[in-house]
C-alpha atoms as a PDB file:
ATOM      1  CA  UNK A   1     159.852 102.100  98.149  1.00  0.00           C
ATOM      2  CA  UNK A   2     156.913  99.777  97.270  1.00  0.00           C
ATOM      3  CA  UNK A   3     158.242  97.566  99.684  1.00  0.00           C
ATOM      4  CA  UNK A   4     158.130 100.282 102.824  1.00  0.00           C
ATOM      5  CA  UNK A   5     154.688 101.016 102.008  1.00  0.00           C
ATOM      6  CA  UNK A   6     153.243  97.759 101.491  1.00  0.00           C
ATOM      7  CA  UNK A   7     155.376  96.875 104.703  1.00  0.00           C
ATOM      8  CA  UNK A   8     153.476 100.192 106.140  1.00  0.00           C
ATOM      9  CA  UNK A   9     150.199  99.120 104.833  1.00  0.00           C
ATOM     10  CA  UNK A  10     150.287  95.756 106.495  1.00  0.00           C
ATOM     11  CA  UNK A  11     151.600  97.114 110.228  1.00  0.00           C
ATOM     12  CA  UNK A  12     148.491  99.565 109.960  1.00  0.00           C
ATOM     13  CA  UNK A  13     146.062  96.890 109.364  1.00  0.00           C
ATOM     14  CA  UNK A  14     147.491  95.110 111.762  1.00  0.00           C
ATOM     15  CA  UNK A  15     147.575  97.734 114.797  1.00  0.00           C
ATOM     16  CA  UNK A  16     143.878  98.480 113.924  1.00  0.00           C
ATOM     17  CA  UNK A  17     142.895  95.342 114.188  1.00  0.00           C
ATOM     18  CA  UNK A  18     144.545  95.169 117.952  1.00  0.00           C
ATOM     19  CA  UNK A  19     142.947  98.020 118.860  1.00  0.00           C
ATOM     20  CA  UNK A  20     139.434  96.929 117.835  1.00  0.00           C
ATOM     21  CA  UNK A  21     139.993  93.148 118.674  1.00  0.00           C
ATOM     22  CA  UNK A  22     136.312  92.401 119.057  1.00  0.00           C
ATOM     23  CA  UNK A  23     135.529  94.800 115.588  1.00  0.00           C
ATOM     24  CA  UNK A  24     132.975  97.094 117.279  1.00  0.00           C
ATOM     25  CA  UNK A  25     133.701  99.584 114.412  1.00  0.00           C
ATOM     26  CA  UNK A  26     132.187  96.597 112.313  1.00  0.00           C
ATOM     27  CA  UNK A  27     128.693  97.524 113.333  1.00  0.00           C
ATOM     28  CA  UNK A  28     128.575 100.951 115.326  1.00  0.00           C
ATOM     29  CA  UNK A  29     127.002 103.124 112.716  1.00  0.00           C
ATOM     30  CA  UNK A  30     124.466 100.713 111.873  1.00  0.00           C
ATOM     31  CA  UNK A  31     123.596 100.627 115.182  1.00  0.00           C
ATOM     32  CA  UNK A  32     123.149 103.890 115.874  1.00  0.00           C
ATOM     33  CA  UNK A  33     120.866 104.041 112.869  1.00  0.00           C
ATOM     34  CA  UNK A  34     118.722 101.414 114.411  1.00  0.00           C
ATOM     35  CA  UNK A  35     115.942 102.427 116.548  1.00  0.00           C
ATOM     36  CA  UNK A  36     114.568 100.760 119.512  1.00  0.00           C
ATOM     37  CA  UNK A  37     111.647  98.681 118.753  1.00  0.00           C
ATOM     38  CA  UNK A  38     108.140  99.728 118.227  1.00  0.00           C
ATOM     39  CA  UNK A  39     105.222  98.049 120.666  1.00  0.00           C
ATOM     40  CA  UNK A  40     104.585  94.865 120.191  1.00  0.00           C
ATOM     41  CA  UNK A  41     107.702  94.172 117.836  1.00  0.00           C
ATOM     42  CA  UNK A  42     109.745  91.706 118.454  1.00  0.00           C
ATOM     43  CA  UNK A  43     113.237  92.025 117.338  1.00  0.00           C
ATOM     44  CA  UNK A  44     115.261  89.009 116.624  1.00  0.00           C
ATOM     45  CA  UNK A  45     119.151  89.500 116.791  1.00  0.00           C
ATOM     46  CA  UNK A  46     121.139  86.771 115.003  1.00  0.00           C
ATOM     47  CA  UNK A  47     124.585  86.565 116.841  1.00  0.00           C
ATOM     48  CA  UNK A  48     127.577  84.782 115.152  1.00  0.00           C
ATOM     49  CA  UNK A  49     130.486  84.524 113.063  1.00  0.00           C
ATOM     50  CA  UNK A  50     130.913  83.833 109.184  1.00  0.00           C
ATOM     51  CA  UNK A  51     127.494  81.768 108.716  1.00  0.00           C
ATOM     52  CA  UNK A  52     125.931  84.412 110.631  1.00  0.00           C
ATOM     53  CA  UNK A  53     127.795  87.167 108.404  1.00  0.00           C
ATOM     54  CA  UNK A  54     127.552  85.147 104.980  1.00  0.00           C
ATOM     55  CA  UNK A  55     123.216  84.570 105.389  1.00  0.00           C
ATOM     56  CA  UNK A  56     121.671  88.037 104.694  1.00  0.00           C
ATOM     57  CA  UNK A  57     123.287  87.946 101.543  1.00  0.00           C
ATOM     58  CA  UNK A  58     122.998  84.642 100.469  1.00  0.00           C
ATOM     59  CA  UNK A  59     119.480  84.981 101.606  1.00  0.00           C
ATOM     60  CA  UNK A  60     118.592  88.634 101.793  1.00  0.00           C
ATOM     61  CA  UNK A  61     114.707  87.352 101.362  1.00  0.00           C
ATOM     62  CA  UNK A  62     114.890  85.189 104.540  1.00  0.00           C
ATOM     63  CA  UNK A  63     115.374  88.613 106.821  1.00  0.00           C
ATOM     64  CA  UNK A  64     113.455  91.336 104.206  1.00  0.00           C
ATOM     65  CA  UNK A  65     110.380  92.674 105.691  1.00  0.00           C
ATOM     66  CA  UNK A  66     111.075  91.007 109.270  1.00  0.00           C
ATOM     67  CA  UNK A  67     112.670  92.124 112.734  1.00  0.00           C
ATOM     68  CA  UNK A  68     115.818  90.393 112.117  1.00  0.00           C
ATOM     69  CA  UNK A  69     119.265  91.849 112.401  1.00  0.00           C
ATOM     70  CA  UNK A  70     122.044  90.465 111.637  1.00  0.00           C
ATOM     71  CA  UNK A  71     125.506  90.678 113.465  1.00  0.00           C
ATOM     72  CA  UNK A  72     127.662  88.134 112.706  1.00  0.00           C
ATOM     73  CA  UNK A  73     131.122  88.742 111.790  1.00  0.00           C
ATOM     74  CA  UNK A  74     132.931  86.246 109.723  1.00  0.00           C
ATOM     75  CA  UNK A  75     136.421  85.027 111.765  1.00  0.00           C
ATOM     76  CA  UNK A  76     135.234  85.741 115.537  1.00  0.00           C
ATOM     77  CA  UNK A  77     135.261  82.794 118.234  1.00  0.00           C
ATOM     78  CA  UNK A  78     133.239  83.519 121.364  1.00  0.00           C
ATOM     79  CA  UNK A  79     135.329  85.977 123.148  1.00  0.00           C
ATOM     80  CA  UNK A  80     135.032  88.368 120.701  1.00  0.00           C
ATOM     81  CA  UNK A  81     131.658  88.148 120.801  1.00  0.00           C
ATOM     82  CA  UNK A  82     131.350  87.980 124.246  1.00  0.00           C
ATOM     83  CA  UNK A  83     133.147  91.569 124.276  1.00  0.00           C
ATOM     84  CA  UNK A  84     130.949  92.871 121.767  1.00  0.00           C
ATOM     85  CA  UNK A  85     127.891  91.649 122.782  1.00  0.00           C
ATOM     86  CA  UNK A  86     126.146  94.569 125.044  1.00  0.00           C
ATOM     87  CA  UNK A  87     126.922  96.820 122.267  1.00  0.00           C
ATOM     88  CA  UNK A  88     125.932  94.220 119.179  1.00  0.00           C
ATOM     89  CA  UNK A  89     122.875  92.495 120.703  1.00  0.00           C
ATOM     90  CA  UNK A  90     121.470  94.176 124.181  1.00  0.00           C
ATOM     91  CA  UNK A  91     121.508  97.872 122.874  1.00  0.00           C
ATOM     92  CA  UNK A  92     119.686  97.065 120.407  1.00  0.00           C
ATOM     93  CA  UNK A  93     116.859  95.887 122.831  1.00  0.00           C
ATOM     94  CA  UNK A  94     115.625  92.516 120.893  1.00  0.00           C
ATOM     95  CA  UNK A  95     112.971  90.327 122.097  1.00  0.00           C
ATOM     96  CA  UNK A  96     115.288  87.049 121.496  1.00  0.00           C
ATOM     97  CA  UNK A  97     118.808  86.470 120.267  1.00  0.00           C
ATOM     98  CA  UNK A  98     120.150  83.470 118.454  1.00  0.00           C
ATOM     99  CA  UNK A  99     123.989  82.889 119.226  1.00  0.00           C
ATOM    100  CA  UNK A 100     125.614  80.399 116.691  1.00  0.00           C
ATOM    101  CA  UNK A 101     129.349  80.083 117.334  1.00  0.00           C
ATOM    102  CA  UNK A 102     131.955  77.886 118.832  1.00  0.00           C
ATOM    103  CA  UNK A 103     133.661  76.465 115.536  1.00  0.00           C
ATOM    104  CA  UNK A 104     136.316  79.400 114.826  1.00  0.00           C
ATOM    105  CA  UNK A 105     137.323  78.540 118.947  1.00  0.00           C
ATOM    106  CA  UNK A 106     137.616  75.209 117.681  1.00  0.00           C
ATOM    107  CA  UNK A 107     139.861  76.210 114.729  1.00  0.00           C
ATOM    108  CA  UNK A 108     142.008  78.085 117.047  1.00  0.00           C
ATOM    109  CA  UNK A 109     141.610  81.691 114.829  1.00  0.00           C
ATOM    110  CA  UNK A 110     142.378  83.332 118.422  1.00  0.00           C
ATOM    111  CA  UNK A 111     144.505  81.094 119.659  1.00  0.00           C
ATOM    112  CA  UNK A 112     144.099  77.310 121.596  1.00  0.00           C
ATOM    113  CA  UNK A 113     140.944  77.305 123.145  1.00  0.00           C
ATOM    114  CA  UNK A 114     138.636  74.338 124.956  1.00  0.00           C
ATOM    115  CA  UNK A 115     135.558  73.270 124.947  1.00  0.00           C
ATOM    116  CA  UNK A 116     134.911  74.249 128.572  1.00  0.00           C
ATOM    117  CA  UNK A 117     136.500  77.711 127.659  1.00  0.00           C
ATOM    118  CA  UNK A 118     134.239  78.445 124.677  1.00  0.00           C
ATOM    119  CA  UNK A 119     131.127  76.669 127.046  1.00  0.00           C
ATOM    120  CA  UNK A 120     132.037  79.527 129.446  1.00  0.00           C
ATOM    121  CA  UNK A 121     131.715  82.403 126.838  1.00  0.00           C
ATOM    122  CA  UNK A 122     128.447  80.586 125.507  1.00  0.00           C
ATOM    123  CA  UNK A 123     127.099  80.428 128.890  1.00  0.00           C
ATOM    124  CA  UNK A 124     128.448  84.399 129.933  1.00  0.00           C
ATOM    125  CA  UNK A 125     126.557  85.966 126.729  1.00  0.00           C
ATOM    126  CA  UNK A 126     123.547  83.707 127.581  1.00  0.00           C
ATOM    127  CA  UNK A 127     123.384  85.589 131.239  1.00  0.00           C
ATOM    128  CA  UNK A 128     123.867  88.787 129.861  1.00  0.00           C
ATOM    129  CA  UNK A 129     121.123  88.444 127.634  1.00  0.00           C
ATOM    130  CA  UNK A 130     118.862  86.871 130.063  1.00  0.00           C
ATOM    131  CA  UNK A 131     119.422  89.085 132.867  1.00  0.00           C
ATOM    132  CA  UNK A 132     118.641  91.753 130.249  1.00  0.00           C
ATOM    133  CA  UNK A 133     115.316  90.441 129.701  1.00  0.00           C
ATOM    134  CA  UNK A 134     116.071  88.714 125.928  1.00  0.00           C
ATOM    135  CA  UNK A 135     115.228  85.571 125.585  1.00  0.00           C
ATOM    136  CA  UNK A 136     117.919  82.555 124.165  1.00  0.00           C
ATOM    137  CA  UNK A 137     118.478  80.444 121.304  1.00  0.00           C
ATOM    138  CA  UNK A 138     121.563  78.485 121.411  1.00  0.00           C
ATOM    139  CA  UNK A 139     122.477  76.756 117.832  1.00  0.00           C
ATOM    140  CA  UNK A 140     124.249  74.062 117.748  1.00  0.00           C
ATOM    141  CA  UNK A 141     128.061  74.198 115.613  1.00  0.00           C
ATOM    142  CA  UNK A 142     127.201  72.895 112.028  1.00  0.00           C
ATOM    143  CA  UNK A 143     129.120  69.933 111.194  1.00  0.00           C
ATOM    144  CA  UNK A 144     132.995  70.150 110.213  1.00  0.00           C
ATOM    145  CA  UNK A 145     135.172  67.471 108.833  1.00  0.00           C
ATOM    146  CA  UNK A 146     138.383  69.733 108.040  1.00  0.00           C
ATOM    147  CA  UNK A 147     139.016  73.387 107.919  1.00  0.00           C
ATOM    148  CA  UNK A 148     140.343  74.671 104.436  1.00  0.00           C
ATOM    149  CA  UNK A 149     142.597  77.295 106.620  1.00  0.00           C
ATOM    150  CA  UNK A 150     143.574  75.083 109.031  1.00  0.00           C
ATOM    151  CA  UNK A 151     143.426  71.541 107.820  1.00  0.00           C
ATOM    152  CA  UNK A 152     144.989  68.592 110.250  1.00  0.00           C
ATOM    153  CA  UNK A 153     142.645  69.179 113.235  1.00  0.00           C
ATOM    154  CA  UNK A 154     139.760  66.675 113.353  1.00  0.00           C
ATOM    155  CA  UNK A 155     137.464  68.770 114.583  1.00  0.00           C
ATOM    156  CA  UNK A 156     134.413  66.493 113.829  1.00  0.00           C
ATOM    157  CA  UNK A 157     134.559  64.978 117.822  1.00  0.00           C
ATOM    158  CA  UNK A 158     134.932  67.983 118.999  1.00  0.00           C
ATOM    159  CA  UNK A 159     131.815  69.651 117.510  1.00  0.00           C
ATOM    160  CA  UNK A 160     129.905  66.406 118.237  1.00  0.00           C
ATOM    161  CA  UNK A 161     131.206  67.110 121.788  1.00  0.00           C
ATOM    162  CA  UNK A 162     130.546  71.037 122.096  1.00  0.00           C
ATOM    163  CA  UNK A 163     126.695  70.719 120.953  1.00  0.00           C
ATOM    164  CA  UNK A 164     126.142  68.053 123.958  1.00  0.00           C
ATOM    165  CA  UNK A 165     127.327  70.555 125.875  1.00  0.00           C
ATOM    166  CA  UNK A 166     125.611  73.218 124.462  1.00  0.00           C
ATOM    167  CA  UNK A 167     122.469  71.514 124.773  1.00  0.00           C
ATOM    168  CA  UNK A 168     122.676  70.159 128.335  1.00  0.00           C
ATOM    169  CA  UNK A 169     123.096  73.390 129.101  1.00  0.00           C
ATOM    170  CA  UNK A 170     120.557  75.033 127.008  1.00  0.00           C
ATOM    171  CA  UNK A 171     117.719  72.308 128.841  1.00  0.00           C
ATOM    172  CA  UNK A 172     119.275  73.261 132.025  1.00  0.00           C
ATOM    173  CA  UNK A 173     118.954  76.980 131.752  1.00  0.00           C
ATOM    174  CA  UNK A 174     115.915  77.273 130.119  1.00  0.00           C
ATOM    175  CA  UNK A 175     117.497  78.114 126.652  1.00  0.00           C
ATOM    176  CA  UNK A 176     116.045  76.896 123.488  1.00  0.00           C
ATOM    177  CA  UNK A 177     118.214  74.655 121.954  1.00  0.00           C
ATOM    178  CA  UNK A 178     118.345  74.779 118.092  1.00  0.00           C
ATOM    179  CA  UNK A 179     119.953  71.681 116.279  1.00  0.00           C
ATOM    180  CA  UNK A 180     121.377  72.408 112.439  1.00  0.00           C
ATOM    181  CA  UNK A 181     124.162  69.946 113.002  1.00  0.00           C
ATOM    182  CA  UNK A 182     121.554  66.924 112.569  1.00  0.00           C
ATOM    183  CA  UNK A 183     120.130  67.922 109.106  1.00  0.00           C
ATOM    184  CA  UNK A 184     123.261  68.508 107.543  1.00  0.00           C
ATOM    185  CA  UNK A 185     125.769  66.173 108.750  1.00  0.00           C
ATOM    186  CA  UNK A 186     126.786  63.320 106.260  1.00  0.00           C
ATOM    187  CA  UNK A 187     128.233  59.733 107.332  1.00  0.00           C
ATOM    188  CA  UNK A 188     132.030  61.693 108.347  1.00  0.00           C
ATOM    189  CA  UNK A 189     130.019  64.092 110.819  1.00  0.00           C
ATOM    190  CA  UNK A 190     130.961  66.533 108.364  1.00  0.00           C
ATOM    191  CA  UNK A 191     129.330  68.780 106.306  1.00  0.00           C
ATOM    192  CA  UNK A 192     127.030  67.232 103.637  1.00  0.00           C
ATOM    193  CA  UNK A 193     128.131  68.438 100.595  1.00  0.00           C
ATOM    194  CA  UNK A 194     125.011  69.557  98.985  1.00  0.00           C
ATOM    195  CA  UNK A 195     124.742  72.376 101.666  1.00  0.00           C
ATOM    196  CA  UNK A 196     128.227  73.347 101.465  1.00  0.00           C
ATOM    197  CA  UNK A 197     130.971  74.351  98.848  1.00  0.00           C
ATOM    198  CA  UNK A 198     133.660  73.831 101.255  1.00  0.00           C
ATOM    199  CA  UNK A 199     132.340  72.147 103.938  1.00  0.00           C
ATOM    200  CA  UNK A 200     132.160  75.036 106.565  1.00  0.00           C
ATOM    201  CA  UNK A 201     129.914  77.595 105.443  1.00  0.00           C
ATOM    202  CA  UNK A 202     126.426  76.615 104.148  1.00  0.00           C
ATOM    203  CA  UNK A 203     125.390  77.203 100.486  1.00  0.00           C
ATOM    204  CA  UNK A 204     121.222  78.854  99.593  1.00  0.00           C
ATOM    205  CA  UNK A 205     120.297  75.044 100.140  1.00  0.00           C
ATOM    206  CA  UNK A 206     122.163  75.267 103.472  1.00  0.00           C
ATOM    207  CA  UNK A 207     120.766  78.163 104.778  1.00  0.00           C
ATOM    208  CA  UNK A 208     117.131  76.948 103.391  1.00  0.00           C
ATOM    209  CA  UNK A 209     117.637  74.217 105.833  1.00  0.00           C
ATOM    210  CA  UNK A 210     118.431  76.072 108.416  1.00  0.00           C
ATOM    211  CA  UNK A 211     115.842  78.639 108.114  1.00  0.00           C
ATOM    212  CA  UNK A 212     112.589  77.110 109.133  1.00  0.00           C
ATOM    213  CA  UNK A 213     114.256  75.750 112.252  1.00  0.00           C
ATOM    214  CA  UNK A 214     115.217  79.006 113.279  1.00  0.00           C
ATOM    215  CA  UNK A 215     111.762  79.903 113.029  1.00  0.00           C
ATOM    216  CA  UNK A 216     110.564  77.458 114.674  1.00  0.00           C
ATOM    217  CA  UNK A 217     113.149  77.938 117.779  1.00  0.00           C
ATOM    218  CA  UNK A 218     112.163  81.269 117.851  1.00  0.00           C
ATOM    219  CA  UNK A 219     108.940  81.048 118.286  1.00  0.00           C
ATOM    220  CA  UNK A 220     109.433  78.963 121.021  1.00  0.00           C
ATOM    221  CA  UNK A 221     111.773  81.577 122.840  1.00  0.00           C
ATOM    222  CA  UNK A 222     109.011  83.911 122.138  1.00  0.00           C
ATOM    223  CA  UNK A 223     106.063  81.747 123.962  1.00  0.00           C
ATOM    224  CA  UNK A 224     108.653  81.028 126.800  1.00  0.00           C
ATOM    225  CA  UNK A 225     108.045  82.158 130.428  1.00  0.00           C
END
């Protein structure tokens, strides 16, 4: 009997999760809490997966008393976001958003994906955004030497790979280009480890790296024509 119902438990996680593939349920009441800016703010929406996800509450201080909201959701790759992204970043009317993703795509958590398909899902939330008026920060993929859930895959090229392309394209479109792979890279191109406990997500020291040139990115977006 405990069997059938674990069995039960499982198949119901499961069929929710394939009816809400891109999790909008994740952040719809929060949303609808939130309301549109006041004049003159400038609301900063922070875009991403599980570093996105993991900051406000390894840092809660680093977003307190600011316009920043955070909607990462720890797992997603780029279509996923892509699907949830008028509802998790344009209704919500920001000034600027900062998309970090690309390294679940390259850890295949939605199945084989390549560069120029997660490019193409960069570059389709980028348009949305700007054709909406919000101005873009594109971060680089923060260094990877192995994934603890998927070890084997040498993803290290393939990041090193992704952020060139990220960044051409960022200088091409008038994006600002933000670079956290650079500070915390060590001599495998992965993860130093005194920013990370497993080499994937950052650590406070991490995230107090990558803070400041967040900042700094965003300010730019926010003095760009």
């Amino acid at each position: 009997m405990k069997t059938l119902i674990l069995l039960a438990s499982i198949f119901t996680a499961v069929s929710l999760h394939a009816q809400d593939w891109a999790n909008f349920e994740r952040y719809r009441a929060d949303n609808e809490k939130l309301t549109d800016p006041k004049p003159g703010e400038n609301r900063i929406v922070f875009m991403g997966n599980s570093i996105t996800d993991g900051w406000i509450n390894a840092d809660p201080g680093f977003f307190a008393g600011k316009s920043y909201v955070d909607r990462g959701i720890s797992g997603q790759t780029t279509p996923q976001m892509l699907v949830r992204f008028r509802a998790d970043v344009i209704a919500l009317k920001p000034a600027v958003v900062v998309i970090l993703a690309g390294t679940n795509d390259i850890a295949g958590n939605t199945g084989p994906s390549t560069l120029e398909m997660i490019m193409d899902n960069i570059i389709s939330m980028s348009e949305l955004a700007k054709a909406s008026g919000i101005k873009v920060v594109l971060s680089s993929v923060l260094p990877v030497y192995d994934y603890p859930w998927k070890p084997g895959l040498n993803p290290s090229g393939k990041i090193i790979s992704l952020n060139k392309m990220i960044k051409d394209y960022a200088d091409k479109s008038g994006c600002i280009y933000l670079d956290y792979f650079t500070p915390t890279v060590d001599e495998r191109n992965g993860m130093n480890a005194a920013y990370s406990e497993d080499g994937v997500h950052p650590n406070l020291a991490g995230y107090k790296v990558m803070e400041p040139l967040a900042e700094k990115a965003i300010a730019e977006a926010l003095t760009k024509k």
